[in-house]
C-alpha atoms as a PDB file:
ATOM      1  CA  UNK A   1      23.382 -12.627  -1.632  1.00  0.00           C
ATOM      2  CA  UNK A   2      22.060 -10.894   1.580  1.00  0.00           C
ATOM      3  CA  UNK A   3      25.076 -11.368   3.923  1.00  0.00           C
ATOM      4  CA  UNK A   4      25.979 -10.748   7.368  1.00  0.00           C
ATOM      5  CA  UNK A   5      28.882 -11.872   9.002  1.00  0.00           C
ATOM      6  CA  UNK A   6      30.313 -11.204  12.568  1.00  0.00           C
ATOM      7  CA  UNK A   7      33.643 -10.806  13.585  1.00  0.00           C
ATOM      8  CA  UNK A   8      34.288 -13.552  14.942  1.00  0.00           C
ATOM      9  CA  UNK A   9      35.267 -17.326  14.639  1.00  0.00           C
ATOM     10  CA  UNK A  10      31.790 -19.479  14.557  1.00  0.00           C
ATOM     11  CA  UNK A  11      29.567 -16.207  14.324  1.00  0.00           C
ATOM     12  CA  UNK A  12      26.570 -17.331  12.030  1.00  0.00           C
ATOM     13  CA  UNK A  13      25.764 -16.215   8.961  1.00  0.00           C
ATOM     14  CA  UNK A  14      22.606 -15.312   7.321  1.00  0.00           C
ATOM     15  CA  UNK A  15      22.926 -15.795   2.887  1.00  0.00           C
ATOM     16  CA  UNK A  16      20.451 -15.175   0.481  1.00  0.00           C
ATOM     17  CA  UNK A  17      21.021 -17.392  -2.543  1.00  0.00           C
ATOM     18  CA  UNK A  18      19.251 -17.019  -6.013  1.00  0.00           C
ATOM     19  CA  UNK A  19      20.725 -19.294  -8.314  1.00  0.00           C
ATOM     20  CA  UNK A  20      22.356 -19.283 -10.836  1.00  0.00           C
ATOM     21  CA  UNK A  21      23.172 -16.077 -10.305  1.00  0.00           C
ATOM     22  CA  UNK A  22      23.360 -14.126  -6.486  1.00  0.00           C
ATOM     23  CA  UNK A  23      22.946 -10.841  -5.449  1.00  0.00           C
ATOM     24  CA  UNK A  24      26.791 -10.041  -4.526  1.00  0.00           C
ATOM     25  CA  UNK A  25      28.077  -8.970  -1.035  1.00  0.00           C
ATOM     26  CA  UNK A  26      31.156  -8.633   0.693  1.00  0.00           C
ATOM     27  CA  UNK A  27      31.546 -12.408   1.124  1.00  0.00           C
ATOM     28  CA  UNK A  28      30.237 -13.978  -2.332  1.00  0.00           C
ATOM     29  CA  UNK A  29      31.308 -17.657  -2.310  1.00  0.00           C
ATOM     30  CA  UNK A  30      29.367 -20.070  -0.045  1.00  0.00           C
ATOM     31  CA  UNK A  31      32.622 -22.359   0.284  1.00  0.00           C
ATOM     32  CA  UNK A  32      34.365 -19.743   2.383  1.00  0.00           C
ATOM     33  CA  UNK A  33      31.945 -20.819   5.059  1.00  0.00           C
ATOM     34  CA  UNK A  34      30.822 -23.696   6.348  1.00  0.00           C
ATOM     35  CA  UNK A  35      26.969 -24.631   5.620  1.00  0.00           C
ATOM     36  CA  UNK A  36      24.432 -25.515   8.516  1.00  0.00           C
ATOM     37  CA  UNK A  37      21.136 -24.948   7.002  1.00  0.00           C
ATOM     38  CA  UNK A  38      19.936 -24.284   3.138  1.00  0.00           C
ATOM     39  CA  UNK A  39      16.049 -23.734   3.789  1.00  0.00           C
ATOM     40  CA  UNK A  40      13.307 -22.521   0.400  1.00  0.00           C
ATOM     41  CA  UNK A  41      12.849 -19.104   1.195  1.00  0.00           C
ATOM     42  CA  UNK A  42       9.154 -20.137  -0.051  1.00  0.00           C
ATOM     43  CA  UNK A  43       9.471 -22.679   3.847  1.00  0.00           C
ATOM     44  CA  UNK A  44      10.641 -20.026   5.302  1.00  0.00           C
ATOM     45  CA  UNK A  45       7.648 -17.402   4.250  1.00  0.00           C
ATOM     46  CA  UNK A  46       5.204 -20.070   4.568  1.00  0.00           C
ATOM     47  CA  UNK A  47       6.974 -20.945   8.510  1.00  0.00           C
ATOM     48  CA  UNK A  48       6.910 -16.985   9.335  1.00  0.00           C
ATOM     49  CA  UNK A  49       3.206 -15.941   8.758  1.00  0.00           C
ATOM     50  CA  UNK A  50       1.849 -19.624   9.869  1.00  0.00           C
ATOM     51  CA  UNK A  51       3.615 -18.616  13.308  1.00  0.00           C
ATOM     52  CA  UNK A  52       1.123 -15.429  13.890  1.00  0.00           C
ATOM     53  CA  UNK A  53      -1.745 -16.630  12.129  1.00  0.00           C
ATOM     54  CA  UNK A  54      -1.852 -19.674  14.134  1.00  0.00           C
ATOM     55  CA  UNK A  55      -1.446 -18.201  17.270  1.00  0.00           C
ATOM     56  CA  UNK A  56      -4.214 -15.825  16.651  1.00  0.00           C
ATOM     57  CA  UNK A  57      -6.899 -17.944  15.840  1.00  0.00           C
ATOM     58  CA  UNK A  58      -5.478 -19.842  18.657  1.00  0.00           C
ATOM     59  CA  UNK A  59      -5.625 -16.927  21.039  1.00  0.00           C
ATOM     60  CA  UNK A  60      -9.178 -15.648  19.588  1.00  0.00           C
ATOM     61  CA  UNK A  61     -11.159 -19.898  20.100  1.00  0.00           C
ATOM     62  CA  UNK A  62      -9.504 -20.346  23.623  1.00  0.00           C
ATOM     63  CA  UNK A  63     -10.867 -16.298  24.601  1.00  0.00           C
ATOM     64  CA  UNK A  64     -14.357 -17.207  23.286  1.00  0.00           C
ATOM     65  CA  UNK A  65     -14.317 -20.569  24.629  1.00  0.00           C
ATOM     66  CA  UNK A  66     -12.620 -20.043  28.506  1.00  0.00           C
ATOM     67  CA  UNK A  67     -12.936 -16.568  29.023  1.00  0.00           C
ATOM     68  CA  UNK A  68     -16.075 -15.386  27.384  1.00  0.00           C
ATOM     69  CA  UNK A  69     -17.378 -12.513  29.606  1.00  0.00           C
ATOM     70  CA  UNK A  70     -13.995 -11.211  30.672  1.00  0.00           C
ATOM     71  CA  UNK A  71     -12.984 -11.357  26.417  1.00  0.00           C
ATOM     72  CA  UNK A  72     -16.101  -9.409  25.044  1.00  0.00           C
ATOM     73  CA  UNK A  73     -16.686  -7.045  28.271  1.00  0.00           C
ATOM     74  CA  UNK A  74     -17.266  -3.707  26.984  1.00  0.00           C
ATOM     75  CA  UNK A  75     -17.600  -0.185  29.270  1.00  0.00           C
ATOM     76  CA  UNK A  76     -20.985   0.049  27.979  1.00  0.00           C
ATOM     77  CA  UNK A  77     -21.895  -3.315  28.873  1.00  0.00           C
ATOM     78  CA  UNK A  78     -23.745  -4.155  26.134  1.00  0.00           C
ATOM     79  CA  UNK A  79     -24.430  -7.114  23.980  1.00  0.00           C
ATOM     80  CA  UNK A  80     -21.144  -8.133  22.689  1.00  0.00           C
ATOM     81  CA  UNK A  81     -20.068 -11.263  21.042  1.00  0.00           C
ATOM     82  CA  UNK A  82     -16.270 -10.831  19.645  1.00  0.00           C
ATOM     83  CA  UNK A  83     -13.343 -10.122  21.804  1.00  0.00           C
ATOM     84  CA  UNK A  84     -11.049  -6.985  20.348  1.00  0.00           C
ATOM     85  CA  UNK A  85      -7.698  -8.309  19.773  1.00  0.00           C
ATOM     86  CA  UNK A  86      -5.865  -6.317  22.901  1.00  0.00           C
ATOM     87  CA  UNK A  87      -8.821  -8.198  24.486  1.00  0.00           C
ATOM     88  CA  UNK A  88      -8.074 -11.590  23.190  1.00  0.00           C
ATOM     89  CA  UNK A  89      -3.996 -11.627  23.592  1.00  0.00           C
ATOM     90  CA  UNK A  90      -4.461 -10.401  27.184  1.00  0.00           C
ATOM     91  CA  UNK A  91      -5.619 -13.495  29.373  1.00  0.00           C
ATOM     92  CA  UNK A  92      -3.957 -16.432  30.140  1.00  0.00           C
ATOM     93  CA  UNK A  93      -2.514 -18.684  28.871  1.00  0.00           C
ATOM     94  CA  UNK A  94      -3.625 -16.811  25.297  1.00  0.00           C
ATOM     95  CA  UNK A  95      -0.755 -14.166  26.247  1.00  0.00           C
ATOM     96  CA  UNK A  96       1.825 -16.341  26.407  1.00  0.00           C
ATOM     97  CA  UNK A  97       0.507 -18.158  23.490  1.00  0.00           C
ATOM     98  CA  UNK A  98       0.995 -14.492  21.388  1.00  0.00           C
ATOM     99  CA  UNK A  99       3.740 -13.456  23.089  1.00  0.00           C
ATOM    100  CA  UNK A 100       5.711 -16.723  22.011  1.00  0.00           C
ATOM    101  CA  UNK A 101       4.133 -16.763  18.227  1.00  0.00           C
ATOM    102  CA  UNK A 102       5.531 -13.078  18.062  1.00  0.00           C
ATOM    103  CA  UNK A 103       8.802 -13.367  19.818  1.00  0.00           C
ATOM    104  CA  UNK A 104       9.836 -16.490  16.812  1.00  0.00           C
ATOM    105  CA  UNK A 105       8.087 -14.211  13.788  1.00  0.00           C
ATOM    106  CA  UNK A 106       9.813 -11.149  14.675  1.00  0.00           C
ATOM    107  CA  UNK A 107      13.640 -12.466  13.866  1.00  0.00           C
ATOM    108  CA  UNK A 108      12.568 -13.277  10.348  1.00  0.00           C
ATOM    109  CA  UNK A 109      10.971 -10.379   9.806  1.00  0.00           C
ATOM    110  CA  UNK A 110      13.312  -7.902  10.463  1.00  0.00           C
ATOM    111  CA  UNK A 111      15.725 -10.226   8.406  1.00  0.00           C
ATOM    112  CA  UNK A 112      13.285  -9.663   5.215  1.00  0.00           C
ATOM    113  CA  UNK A 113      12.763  -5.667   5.572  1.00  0.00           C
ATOM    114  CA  UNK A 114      16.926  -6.460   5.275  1.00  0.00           C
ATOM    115  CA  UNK A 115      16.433  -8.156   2.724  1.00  0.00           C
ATOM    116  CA  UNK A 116      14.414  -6.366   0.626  1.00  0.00           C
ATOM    117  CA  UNK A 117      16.217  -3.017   0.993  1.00  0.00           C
ATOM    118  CA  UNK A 118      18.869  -5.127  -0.704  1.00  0.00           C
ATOM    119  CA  UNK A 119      16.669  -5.900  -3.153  1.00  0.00           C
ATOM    120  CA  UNK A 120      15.421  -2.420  -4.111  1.00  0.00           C
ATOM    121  CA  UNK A 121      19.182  -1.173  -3.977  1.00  0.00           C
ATOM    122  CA  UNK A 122      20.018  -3.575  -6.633  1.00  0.00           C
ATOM    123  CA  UNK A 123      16.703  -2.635  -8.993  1.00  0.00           C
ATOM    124  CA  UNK A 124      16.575   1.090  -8.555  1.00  0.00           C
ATOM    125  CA  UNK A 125      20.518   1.583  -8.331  1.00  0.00           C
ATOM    126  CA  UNK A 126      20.268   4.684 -10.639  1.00  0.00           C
ATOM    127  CA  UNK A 127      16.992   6.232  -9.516  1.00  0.00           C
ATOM    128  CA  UNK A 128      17.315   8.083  -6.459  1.00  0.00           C
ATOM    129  CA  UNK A 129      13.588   8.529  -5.805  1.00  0.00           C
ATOM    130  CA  UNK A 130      13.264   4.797  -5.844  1.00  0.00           C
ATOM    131  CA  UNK A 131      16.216   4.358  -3.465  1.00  0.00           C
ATOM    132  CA  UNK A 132      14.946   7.182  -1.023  1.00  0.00           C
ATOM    133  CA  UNK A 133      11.454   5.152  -1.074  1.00  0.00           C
ATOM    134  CA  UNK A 134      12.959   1.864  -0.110  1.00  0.00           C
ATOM    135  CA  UNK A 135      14.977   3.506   2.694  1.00  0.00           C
ATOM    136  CA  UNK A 136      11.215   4.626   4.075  1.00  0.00           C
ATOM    137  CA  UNK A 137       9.952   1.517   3.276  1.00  0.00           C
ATOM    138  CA  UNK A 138      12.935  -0.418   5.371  1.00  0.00           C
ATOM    139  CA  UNK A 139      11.846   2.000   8.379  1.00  0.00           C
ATOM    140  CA  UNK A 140       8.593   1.444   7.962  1.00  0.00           C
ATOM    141  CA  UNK A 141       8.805  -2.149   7.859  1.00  0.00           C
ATOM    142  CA  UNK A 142      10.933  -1.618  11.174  1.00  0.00           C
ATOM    143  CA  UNK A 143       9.009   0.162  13.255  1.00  0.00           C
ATOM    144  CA  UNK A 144       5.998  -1.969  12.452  1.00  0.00           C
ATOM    145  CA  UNK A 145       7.784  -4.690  13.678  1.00  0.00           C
ATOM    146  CA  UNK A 146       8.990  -3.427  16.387  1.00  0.00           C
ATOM    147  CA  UNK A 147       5.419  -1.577  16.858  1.00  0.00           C
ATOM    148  CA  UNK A 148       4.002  -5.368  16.969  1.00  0.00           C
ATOM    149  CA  UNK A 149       6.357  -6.292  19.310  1.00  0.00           C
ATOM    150  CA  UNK A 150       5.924  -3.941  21.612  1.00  0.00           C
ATOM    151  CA  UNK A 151       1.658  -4.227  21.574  1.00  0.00           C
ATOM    152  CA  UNK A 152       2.409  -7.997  22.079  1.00  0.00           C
ATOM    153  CA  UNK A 153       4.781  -7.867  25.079  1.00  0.00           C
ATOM    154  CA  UNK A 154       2.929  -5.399  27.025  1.00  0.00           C
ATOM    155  CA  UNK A 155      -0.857  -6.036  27.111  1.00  0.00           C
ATOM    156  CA  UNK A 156      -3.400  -3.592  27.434  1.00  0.00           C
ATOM    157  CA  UNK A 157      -4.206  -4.431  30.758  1.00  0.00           C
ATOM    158  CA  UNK A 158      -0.276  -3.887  32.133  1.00  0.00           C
ATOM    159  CA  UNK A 159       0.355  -0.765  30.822  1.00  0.00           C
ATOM    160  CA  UNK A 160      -2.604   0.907  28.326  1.00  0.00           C
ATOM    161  CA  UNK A 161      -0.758   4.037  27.410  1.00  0.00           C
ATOM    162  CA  UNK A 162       2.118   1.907  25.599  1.00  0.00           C
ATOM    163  CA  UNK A 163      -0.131  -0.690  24.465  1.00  0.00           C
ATOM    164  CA  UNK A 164      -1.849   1.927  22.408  1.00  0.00           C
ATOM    165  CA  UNK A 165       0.809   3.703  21.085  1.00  0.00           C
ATOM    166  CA  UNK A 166       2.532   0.349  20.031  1.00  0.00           C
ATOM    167  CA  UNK A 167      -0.692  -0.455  18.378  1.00  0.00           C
ATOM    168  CA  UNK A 168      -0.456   2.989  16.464  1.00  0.00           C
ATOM    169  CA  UNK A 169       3.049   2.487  15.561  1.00  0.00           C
ATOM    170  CA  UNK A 170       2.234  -0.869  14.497  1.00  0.00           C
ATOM    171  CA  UNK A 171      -0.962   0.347  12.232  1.00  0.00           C
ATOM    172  CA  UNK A 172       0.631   3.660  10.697  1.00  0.00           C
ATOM    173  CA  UNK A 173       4.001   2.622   9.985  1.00  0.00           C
ATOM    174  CA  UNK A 174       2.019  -0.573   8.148  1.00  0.00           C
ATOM    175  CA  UNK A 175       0.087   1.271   6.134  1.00  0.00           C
ATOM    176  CA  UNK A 176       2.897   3.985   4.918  1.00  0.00           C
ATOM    177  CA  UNK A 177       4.961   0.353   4.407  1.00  0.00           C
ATOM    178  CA  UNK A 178       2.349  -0.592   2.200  1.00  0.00           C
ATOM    179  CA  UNK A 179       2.154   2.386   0.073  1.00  0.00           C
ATOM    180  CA  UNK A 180       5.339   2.628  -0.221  1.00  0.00           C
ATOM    181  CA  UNK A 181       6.095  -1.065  -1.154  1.00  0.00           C
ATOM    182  CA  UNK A 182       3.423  -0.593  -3.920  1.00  0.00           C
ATOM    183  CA  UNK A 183       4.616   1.937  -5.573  1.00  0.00           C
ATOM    184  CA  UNK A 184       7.835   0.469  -5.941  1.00  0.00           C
ATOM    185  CA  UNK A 185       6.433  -2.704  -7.323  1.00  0.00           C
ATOM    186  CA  UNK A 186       4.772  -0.320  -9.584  1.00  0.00           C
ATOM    187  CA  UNK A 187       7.943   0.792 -11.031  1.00  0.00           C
ATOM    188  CA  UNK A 188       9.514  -2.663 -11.213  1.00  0.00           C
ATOM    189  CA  UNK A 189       6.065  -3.714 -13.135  1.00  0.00           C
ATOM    190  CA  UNK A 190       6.962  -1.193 -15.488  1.00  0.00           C
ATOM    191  CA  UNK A 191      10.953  -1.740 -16.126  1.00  0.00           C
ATOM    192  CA  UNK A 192      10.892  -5.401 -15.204  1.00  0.00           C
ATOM    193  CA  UNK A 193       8.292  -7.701 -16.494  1.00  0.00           C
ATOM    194  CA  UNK A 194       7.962 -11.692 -15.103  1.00  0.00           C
ATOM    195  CA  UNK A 195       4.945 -13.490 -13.854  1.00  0.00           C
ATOM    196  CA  UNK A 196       5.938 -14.008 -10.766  1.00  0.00           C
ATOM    197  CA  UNK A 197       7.037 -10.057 -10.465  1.00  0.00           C
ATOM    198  CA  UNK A 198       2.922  -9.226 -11.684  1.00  0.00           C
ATOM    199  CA  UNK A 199       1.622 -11.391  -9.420  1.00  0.00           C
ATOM    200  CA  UNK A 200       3.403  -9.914  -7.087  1.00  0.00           C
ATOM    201  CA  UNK A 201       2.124  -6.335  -7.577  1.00  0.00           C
ATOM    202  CA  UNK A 202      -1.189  -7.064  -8.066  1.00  0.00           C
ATOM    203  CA  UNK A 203      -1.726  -9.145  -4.820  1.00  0.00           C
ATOM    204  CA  UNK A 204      -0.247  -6.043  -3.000  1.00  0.00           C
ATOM    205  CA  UNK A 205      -2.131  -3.829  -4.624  1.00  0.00           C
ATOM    206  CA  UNK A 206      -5.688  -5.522  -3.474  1.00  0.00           C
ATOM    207  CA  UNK A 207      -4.567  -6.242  -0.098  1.00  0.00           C
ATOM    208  CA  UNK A 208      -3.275  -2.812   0.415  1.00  0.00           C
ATOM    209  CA  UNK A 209      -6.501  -1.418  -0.568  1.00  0.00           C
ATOM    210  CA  UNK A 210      -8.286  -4.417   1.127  1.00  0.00           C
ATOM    211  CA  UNK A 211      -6.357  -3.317   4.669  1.00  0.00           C
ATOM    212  CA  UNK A 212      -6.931   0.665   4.480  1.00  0.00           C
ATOM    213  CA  UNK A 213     -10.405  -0.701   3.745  1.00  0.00           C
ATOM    214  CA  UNK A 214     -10.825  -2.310   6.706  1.00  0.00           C
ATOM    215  CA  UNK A 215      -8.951   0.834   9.160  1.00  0.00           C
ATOM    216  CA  UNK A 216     -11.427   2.995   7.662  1.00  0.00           C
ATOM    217  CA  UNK A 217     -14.539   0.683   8.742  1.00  0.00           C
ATOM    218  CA  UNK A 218     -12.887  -0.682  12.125  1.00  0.00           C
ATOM    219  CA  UNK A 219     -12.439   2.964  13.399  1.00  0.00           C
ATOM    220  CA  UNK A 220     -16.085   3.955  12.321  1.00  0.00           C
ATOM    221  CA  UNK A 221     -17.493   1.003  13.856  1.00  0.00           C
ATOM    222  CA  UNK A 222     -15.303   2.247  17.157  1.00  0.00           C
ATOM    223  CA  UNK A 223     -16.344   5.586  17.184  1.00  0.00           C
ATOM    224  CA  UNK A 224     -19.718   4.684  16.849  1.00  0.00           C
ATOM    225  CA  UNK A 225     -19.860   1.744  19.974  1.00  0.00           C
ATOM    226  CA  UNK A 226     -17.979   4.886  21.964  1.00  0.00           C
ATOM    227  CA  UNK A 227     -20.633   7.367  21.123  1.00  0.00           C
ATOM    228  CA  UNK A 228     -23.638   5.533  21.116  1.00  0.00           C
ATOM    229  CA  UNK A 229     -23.281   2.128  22.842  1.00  0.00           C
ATOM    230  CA  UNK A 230     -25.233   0.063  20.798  1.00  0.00           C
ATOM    231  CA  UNK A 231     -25.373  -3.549  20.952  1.00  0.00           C
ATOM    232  CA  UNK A 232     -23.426  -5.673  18.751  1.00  0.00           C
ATOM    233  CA  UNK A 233     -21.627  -2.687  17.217  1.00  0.00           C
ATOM    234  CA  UNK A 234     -18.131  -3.563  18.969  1.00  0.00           C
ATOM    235  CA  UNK A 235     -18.407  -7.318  17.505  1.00  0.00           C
ATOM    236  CA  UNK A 236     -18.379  -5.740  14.225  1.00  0.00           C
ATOM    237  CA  UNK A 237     -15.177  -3.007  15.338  1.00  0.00           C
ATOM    238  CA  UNK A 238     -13.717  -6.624  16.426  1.00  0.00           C
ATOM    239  CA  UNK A 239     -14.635  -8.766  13.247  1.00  0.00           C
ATOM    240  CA  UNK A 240     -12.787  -5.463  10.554  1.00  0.00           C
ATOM    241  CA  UNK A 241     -10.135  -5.573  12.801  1.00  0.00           C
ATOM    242  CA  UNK A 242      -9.304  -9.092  12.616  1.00  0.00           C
ATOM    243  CA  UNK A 243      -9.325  -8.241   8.663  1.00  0.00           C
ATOM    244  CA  UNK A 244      -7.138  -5.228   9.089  1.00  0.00           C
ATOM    245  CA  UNK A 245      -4.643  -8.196  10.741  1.00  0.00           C
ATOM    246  CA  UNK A 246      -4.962 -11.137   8.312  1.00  0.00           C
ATOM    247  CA  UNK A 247      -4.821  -8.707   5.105  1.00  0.00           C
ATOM    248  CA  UNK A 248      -1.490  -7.458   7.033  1.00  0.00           C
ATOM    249  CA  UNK A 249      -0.198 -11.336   7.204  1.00  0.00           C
ATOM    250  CA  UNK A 250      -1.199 -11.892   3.485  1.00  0.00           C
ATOM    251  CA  UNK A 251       0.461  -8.661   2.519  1.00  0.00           C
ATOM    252  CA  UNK A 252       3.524  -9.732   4.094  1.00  0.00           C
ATOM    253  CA  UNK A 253       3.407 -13.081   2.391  1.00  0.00           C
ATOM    254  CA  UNK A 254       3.376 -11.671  -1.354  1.00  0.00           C
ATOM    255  CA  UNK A 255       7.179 -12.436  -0.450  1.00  0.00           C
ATOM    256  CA  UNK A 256       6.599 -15.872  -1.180  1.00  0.00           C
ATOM    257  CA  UNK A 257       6.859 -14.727  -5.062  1.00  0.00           C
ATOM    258  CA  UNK A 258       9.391 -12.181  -4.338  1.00  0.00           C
ATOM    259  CA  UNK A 259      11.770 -14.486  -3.082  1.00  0.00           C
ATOM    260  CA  UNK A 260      10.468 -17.835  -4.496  1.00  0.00           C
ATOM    261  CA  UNK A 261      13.504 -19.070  -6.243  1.00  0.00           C
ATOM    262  CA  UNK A 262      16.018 -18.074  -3.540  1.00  0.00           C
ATOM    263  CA  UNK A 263      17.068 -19.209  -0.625  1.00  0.00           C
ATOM    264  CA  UNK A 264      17.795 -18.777   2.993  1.00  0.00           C
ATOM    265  CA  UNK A 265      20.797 -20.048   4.270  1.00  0.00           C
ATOM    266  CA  UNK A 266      22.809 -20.450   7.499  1.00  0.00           C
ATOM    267  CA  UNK A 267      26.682 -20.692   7.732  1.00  0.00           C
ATOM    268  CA  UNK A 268      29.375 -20.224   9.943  1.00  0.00           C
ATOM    269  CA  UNK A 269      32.948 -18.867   8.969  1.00  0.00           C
ATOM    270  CA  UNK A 270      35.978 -21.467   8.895  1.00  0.00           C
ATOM    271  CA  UNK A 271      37.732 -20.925  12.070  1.00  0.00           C
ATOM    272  CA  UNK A 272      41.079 -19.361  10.397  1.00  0.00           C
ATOM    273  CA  UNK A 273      39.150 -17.265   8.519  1.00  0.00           C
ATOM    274  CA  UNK A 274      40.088 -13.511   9.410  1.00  0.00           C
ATOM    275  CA  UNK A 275      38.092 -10.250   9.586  1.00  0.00           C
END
């Protein structure tokens, strides 16, 4: 059980349940507080990476379709045909469309990096190189969040400078996450064999190496449209990097087997309960 509580009389709390047996915190029966909302964690993954997904293909038809010049302007002006995605999450109304997509994805995700740190501590209780990589991996999975967030809420045309570095936040810190997340499914593979567990590992595996892919091509492809202009090469710098973002989303959804048979559930304390 994943637990947070507050200190406080009707302070919500956030449970994760894996029946029939929980992963123990400081509060470890469910009829000390009051239930509100018992949601499939497999909902809730499916809920979380529909939000961004959505919104970008969203964000990317209405750029193409309303704002076609201003989306796939490039310095060089030359022939260009895909808007970049600072390009396409910049006009209006596709900003607020992102910004809004983000702003409700964000919660849960910083809820799951909690989440899984719990997990790790409970799998790699004795190994202390384990338990030093999922502290890395919980920062890592923080500051890409928080990386996203902060490339989402301030557009490249507001304020470039922190823009890009949210973007490189949001790309490095994704790709150390990664790593780092494989490796430790690695180990679990090892020690702790179920289907859902191999699944698991192997879909992380490809998509990591899928993503890093992807970086590798999207930067040529934008070194090469900065050094020699040439038409049509910025479409393709566009098209890897929209890869780079969906292999990120899938990634991130490999928690649907993680976390398949648990659950995600919202209470409140009894109001003479005391802290």
């Amino acid at each position: 059980m994943f637990n947070h509580s507050g200190k406080a009389p009707g302070v919500f709390t956030c449970l994760w349940l894996h029946p029939p047996r929980m992963l123990q915190g400081p509060y470890s029966s469910l009829d000390r507080d009051r239930l509100l909302i018992r949601l499939p964690f497999k909902s809730f993954a499916v809920g979380t990476v529909l939000l961004p997904v959505t919104g970008f293909i969203a964000c990317i038809f209405i750029s193409l379709w309303y704002h076609y010049e201003d989306a796939t302007y490039t310095h060089c002006k030359v022939s260009n045909y895909l808007p970049s995605i600072s390009s396409a999450i910049s006009g209006v109304p596709e900003r607020y469309i992102w910004r809004g997509c983000i702003g409700l994805h964000s919660a849960p995700r910083y809820l799951v990096a909690f989440a899984y740190f719990s997990f790790y501590r409970s799998r790699f209780a004795n190994r202390l190189r384990e338990l030093l990589l999922s502290g890395l991996a919980l920062l890592c999975s923080l500051a890409e969040n928080t990386g996203l967030v902060m490339l989402t809420y301030v557009s490249s045309t507001e304020t470039y400078s922190v823009h890009k570095y949210g973007f490189i936040t949001f790309i490095g810190s994704s790709l150390v996450h990664m790593l780092t997340t494989c490796w430790l499914w690695y180990v679990i593979k090892r020690h702790y064999v179920s289907p859902e567990e191999v699944t698991s590992y192997r879909w992380k595996l490809r998509l990591f190496l899928f993503n890093i892919s992807c970086c590798v091509i999207a930067f040529y492809f934008f070194r090469r449209h900065n050094k020699y202009c040439e038409a049509g090469i910025y479409s393709l710098f566009a098209a890897f990097e929209y890869l780079v973002v969906f292999s990120n989303m899938a990634f991130h959804m490999t928690a649907f087997w993680d976390f398949g048979s648990k659950e995600v559930t919202v209470a409140t304390p009894p109001e003479d309960k005391r802290y």
